[in-house]
Protein backbone atom coordinates (compact mmCIF):
# COMPACT_ATOMS: atom_id res chain seq x y z
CA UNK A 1 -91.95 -61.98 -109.26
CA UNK A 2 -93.10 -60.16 -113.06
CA UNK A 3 -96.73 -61.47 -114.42
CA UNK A 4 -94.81 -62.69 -117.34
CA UNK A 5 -92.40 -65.30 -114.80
CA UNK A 6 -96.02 -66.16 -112.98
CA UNK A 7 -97.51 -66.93 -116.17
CA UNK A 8 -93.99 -68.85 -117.67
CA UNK A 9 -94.55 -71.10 -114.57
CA UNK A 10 -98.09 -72.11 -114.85
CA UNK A 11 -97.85 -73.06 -118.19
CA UNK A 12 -94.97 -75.53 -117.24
CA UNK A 13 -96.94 -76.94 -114.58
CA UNK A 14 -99.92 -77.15 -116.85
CA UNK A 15 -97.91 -79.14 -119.24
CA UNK A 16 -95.76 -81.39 -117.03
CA UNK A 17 -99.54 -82.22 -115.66
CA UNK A 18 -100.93 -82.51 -119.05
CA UNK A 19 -98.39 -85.09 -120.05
CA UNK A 20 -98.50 -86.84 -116.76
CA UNK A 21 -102.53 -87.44 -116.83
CA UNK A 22 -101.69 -88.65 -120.91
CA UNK A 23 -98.97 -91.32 -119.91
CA UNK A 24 -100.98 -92.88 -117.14
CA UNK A 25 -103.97 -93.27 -118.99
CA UNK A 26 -102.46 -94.28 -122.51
CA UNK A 27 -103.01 -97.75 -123.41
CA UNK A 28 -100.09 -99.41 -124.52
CA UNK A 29 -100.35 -102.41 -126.43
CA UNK A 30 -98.19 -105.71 -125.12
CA UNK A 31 -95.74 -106.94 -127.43
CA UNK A 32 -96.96 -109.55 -129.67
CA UNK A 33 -94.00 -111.03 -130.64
CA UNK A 34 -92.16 -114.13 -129.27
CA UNK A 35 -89.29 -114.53 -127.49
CA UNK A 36 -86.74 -117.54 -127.42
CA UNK A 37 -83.12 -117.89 -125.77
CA UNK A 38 -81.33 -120.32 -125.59
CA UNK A 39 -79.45 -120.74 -121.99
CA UNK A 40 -76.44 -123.00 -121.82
CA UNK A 41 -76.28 -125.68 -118.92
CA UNK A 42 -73.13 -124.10 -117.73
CA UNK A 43 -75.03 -121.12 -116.52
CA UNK A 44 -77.93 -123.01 -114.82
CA UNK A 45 -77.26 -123.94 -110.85
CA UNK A 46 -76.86 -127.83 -109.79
């Protein structure tokens, strides 16, 4: 395997990592806004 394939492949894992560790610790904000639907009875068991 070339230095330049070695090198190609550690910077991939370096990223895929990078992104990983930033998507687990992001804080995402809930959604704020609110939801209402409207279920007929027909669907609902007896």
């Amino acid at each position: 395997m070339g230095t330049l394939s070695r090198i190609l492949i550690l910077l991939a894992v370096v990223v895929l990592l990078g992104g990983l560790i930033f998507v687990v610790t992001w804080d995402i904000p809930p959604p704020t806004q609110q939801i209402e639907k409207v279920i007929p009875d027909e669907r609902l068991p007896r």
